[in-house]
C-alpha atoms as a PDB file:
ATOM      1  CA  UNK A   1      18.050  43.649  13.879  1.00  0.00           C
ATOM      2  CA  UNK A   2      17.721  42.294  17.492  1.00  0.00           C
ATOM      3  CA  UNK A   3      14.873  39.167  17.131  1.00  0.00           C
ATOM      4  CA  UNK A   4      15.196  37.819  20.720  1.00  0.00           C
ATOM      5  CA  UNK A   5      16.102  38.473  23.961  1.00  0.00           C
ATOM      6  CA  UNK A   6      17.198  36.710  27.216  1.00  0.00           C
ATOM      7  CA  UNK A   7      17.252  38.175  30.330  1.00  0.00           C
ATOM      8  CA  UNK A   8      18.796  36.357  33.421  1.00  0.00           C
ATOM      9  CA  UNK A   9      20.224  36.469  36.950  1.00  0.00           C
ATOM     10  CA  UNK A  10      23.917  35.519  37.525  1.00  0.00           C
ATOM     11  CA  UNK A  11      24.267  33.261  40.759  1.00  0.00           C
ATOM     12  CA  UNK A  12      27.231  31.055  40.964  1.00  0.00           C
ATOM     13  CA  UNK A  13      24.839  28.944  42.395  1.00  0.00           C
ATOM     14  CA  UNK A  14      23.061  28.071  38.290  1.00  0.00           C
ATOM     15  CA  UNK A  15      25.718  25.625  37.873  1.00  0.00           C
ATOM     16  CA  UNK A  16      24.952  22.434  39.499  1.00  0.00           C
ATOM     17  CA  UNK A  17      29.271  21.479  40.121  1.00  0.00           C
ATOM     18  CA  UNK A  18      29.228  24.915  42.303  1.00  0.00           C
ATOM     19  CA  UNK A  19      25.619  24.664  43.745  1.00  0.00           C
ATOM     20  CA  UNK A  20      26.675  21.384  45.555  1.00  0.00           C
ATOM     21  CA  UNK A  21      23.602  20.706  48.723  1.00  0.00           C
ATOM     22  CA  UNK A  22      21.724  23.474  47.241  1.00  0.00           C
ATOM     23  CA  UNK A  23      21.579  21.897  43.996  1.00  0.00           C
ATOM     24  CA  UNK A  24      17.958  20.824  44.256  1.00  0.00           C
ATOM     25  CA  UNK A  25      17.119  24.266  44.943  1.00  0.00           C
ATOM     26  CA  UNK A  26      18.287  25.749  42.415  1.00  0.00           C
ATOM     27  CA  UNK A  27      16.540  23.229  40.237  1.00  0.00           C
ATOM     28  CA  UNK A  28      13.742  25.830  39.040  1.00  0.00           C
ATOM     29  CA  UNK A  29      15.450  28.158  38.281  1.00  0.00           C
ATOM     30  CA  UNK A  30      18.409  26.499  36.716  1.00  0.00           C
ATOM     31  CA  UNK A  31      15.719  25.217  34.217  1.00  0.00           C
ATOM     32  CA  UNK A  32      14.081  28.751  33.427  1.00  0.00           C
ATOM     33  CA  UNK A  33      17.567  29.983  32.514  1.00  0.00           C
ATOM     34  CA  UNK A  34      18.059  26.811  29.966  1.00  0.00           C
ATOM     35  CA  UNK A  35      14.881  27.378  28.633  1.00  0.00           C
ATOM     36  CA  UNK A  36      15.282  30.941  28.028  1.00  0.00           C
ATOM     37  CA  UNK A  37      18.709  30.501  26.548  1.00  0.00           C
ATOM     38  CA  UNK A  38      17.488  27.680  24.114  1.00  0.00           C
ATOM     39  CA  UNK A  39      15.025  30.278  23.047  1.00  0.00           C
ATOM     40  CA  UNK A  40      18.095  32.296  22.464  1.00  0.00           C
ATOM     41  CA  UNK A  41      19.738  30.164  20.418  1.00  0.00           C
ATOM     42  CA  UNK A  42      17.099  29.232  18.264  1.00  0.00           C
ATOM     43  CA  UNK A  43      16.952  32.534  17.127  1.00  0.00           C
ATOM     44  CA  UNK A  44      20.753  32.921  16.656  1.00  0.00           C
ATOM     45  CA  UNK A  45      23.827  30.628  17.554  1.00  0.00           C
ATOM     46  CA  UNK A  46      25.927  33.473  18.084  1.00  0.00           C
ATOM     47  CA  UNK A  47      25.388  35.733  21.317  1.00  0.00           C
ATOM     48  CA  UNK A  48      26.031  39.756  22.418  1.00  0.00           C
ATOM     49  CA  UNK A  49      26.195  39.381  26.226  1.00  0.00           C
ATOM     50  CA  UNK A  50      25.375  42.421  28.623  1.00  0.00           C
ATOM     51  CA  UNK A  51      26.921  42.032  32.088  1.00  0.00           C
ATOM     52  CA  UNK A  52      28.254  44.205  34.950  1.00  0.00           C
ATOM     53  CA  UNK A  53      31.481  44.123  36.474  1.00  0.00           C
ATOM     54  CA  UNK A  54      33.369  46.874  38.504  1.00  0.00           C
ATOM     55  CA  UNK A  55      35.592  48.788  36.327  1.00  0.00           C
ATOM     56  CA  UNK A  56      34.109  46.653  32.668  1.00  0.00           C
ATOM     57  CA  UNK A  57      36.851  44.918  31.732  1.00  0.00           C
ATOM     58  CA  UNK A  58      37.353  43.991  28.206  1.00  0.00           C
ATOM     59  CA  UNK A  59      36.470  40.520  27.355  1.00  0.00           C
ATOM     60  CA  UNK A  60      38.340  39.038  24.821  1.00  0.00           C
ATOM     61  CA  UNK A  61      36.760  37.299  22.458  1.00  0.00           C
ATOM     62  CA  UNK A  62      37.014  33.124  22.158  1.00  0.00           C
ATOM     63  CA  UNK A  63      38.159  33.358  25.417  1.00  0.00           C
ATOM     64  CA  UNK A  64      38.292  30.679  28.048  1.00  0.00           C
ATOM     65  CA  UNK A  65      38.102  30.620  32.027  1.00  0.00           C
ATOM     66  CA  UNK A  66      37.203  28.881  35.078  1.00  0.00           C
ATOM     67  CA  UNK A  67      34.852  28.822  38.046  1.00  0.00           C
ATOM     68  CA  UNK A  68      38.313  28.186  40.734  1.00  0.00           C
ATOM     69  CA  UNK A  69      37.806  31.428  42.201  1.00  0.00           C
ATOM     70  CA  UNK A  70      34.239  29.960  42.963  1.00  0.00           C
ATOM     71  CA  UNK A  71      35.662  26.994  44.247  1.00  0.00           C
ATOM     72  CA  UNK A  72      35.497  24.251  41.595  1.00  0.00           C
ATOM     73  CA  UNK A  73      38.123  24.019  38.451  1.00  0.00           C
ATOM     74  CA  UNK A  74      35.544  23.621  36.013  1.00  0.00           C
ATOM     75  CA  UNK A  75      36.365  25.614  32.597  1.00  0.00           C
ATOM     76  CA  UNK A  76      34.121  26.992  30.116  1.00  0.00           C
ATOM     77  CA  UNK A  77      34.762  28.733  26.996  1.00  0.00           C
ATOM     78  CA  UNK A  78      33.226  31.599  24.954  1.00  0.00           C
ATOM     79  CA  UNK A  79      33.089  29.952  21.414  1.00  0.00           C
ATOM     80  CA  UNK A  80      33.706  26.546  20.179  1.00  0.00           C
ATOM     81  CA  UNK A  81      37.117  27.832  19.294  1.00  0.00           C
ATOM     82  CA  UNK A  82      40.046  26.998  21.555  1.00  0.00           C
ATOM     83  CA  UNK A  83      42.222  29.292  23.239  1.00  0.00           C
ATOM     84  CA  UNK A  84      44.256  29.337  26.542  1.00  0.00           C
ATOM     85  CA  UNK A  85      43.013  29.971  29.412  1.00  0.00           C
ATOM     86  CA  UNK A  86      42.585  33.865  31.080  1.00  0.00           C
ATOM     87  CA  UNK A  87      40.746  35.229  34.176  1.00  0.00           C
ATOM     88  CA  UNK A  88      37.394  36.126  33.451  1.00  0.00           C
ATOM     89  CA  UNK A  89      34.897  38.117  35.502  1.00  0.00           C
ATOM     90  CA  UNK A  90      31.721  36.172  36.579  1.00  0.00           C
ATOM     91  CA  UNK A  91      28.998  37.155  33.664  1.00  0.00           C
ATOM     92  CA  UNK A  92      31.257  36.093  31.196  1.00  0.00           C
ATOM     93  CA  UNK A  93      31.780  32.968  32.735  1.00  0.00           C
ATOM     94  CA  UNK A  94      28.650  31.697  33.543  1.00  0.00           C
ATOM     95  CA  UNK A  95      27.368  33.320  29.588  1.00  0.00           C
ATOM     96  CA  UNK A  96      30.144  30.764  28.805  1.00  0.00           C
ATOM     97  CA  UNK A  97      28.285  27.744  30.861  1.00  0.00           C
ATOM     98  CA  UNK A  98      25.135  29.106  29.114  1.00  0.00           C
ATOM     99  CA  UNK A  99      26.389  28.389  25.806  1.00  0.00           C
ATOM    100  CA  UNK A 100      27.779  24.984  26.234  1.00  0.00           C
ATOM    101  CA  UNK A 101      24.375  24.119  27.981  1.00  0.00           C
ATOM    102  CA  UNK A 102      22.064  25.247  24.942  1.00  0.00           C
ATOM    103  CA  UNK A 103      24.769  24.620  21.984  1.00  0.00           C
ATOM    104  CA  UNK A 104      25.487  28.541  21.376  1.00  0.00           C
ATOM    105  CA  UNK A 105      28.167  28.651  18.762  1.00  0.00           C
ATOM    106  CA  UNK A 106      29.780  31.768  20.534  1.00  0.00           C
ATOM    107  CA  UNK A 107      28.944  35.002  22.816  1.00  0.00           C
ATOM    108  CA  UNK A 108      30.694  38.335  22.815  1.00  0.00           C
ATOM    109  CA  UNK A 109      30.532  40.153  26.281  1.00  0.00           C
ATOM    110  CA  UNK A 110      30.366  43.341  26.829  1.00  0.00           C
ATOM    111  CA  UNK A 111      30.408  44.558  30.412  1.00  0.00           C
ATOM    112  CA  UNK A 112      29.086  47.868  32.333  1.00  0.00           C
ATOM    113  CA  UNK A 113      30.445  48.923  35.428  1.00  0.00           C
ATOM    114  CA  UNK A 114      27.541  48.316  38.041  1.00  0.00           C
ATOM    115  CA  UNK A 115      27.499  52.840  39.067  1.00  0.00           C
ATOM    116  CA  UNK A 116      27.246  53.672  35.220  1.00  0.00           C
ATOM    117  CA  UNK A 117      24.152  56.620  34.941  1.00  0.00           C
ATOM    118  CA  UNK A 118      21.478  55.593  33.685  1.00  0.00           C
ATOM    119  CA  UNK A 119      22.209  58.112  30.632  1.00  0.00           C
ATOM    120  CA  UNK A 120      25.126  56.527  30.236  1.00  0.00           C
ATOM    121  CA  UNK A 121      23.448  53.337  29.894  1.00  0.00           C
ATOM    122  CA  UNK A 122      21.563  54.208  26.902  1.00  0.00           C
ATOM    123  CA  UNK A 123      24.953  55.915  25.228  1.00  0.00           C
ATOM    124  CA  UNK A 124      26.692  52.482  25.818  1.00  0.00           C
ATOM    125  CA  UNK A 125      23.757  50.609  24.225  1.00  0.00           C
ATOM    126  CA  UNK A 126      24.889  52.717  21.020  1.00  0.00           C
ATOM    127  CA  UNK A 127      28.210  50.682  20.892  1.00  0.00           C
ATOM    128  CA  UNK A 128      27.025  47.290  21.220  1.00  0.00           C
ATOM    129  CA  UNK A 129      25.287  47.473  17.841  1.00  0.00           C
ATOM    130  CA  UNK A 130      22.923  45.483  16.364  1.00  0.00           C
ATOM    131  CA  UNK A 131      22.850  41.609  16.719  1.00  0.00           C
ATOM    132  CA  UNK A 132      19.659  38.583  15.945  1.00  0.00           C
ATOM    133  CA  UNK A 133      20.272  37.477  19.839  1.00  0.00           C
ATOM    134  CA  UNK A 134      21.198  39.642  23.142  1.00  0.00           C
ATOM    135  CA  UNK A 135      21.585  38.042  26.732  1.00  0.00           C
ATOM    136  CA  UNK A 136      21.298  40.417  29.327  1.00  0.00           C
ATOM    137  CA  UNK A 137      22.550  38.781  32.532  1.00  0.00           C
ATOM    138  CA  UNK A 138      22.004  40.885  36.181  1.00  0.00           C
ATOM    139  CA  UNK A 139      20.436  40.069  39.471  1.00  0.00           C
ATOM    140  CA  UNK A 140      17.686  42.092  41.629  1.00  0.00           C
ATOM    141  CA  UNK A 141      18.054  43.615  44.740  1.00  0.00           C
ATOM    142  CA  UNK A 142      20.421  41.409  47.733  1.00  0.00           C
ATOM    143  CA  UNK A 143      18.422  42.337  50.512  1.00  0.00           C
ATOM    144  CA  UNK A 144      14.929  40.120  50.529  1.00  0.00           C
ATOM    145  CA  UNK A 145      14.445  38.607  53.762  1.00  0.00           C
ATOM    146  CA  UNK A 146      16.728  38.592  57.390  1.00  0.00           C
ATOM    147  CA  UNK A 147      18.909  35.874  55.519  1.00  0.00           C
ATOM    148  CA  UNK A 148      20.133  38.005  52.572  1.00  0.00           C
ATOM    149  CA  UNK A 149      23.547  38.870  51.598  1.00  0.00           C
ATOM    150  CA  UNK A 150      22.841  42.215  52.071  1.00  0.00           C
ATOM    151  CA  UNK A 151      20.640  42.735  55.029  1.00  0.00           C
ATOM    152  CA  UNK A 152      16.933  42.820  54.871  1.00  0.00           C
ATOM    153  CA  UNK A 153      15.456  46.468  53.529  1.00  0.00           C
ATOM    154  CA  UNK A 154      11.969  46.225  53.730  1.00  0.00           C
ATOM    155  CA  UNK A 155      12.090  48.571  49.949  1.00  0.00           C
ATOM    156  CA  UNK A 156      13.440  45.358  47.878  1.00  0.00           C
ATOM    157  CA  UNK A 157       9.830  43.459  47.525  1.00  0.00           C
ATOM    158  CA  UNK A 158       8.983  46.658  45.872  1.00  0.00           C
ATOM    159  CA  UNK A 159      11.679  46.948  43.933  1.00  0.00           C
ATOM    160  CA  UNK A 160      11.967  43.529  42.198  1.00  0.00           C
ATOM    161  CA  UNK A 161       8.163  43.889  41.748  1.00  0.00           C
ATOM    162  CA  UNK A 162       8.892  47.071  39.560  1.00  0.00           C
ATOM    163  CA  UNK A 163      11.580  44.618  37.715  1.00  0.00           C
ATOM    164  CA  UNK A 164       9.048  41.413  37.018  1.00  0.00           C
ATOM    165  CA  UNK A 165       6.523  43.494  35.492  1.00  0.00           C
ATOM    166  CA  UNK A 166       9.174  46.329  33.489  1.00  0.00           C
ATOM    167  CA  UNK A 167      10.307  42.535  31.636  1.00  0.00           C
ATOM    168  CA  UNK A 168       6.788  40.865  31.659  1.00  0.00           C
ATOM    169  CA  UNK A 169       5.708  44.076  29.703  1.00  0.00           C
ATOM    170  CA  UNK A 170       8.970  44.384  27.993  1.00  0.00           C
ATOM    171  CA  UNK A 171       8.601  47.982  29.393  1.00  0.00           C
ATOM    172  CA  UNK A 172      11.922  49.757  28.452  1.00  0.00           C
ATOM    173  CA  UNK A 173      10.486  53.025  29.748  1.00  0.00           C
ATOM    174  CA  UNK A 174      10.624  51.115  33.493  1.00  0.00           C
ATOM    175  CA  UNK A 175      13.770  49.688  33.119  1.00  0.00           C
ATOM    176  CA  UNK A 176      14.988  53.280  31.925  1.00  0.00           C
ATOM    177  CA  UNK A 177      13.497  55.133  34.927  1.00  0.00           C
ATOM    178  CA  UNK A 178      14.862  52.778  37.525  1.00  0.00           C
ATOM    179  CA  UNK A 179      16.247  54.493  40.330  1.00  0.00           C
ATOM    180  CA  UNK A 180      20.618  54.057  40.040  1.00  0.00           C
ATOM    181  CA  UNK A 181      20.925  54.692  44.364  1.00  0.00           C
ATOM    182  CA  UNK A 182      18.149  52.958  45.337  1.00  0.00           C
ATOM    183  CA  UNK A 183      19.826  50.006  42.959  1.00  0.00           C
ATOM    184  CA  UNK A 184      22.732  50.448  44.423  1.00  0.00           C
ATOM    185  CA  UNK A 185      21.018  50.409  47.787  1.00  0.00           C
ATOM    186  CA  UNK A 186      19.540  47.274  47.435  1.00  0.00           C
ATOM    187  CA  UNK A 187      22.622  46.112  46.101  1.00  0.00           C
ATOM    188  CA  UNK A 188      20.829  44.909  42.580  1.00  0.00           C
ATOM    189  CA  UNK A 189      23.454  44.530  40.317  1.00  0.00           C
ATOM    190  CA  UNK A 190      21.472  43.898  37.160  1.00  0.00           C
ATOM    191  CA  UNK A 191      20.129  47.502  37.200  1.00  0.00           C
ATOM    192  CA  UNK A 192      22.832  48.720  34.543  1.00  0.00           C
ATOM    193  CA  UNK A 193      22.534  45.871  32.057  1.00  0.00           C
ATOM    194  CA  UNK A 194      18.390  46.270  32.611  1.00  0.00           C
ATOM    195  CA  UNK A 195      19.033  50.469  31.451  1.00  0.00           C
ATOM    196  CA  UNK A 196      21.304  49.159  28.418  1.00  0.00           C
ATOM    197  CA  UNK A 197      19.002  47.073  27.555  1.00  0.00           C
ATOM    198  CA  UNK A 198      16.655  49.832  27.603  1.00  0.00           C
ATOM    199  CA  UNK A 199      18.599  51.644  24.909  1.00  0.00           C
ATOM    200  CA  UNK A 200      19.009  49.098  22.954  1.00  0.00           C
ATOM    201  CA  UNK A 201      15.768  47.882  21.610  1.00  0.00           C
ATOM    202  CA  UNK A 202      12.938  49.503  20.302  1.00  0.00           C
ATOM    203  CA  UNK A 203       9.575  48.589  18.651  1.00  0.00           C
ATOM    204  CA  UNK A 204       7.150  46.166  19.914  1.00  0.00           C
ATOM    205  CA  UNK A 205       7.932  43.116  21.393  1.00  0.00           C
ATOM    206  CA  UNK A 206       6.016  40.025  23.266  1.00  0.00           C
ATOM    207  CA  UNK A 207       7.727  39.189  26.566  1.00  0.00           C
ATOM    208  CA  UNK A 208       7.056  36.503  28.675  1.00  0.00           C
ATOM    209  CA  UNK A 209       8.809  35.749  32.181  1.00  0.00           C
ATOM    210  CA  UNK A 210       9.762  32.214  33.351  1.00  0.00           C
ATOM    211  CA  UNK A 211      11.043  32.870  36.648  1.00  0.00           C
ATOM    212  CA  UNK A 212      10.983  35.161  39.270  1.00  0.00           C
ATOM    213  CA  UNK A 213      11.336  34.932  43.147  1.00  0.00           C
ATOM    214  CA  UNK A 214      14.255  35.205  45.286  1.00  0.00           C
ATOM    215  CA  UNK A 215      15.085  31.954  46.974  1.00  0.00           C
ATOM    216  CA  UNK A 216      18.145  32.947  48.708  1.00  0.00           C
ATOM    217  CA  UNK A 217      17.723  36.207  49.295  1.00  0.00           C
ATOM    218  CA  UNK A 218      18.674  37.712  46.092  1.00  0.00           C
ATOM    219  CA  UNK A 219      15.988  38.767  43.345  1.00  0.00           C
ATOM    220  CA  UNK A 220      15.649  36.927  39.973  1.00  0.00           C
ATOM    221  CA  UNK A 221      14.374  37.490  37.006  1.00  0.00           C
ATOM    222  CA  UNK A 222      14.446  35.295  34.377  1.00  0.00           C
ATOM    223  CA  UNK A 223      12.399  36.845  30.892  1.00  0.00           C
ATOM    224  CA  UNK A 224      12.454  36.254  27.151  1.00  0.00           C
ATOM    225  CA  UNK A 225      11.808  39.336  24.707  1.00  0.00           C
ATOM    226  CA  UNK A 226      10.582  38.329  21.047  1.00  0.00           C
ATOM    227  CA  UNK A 227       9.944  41.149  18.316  1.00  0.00           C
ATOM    228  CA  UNK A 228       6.396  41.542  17.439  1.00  0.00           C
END
């Protein structure tokens, strides 16, 4: 049975060796996402992981990568068992960075492509099982601000504000009923993860968010889910 949850964005930027000048910035947030992964751990050493990544590779489990096609050679692994080196996609390497940070004994990711339906979603929850701790790692919608990535749309506020309070109420309905080409629009790549999610738990739960703004343009959420 699923006792915990952690929900969190997945900037590049969260590791302080890839952050570089905007380090300091990053400081907040970068501590929500410890906190909430300690939580995590306390509940279970051993991790699922729900991320998106264009065509959901299979991650193989123990493995290892590195952040060089972020710019810095710095290597992180999956468990605390060793094995050689392989490309990974980016929520499986920074769920690796996680769980060296809070002591995690291992994570096993699965991964969604970003354009899955939403009914989809919830079938895909199905496979992942049942497990004491889930991570669910996505980011909001790219387009807060003129500055964004993606171009300012005047819809994201909105958006993200549907997001913050769907995990401050640990509202699976929300998360279920969120819009796949408006997410898509907005270019928030957590909205897949957010609907498995959704089909994955049930029952009441106590949710409590510890971040959520979007400092660079980008929305994020950072939320812990505990079973009632």
């Amino acid at each position: 049975m699923i006792r915990r949850v952690a929900v969190l964005p997945q900037p590049p930027l969260l590791i302080p060796e890839l952050a570089a000048g905007a380090a300091d910035e990053c400081a907040e947030l970068r501590e929500a996402c410890l906190a909430a992964v300690r939580c995590l751990t306390s509940a279970s050493p051993d991790w699922v992981v729900i991320g998106a990544a264009t065509g959901a590779p299979e991650v193989p489990e123990h493995a290892s990568g590195s952040f060089r096609g972020f710019g810095v050679d710095l290597g992180v692994s999956l468990s605390r068992v060793t094995a050689p080196e392989t490309e990974l996609p980016l929520p499986a390497l920074v769920a690796g960075w996680l769980r060296e940070q809070s002591g995690a004994s291992s994570v096993r990711v699965h991964l969604v492509d970003p354009a899955t339906p939403s009914d989809q979603c919830k079938q895909f929850a199905r496979a992942v099982g049942d497990h004491s701790a889930v991570l669910v790692l996505g980011d909001g919608s790219s387009r807060h601000g003129p500055r964004s990535p993606g171009g300012e749309d005047a819809r994201a506020e909105g958006f993200d504000a549907g997001v913050r309070d769907a995990l401050a109420k640990a509202d699976t309905g929300a998360l279920a009923a969120l819009d796949p080409a408006l997410a898509a629009e907005l270019g928030a790549g957590g909205r897949a993860p957010w609907q498995v999610l959704a089909g994955l738990v049930d029952g009441d739960w106590t949710a409590e968010v510890l971040y959520s703004a979007a400092p660079f343009g980008v929305g994020y959420h950072v939320a812990v889910w505990e079973r009632a």
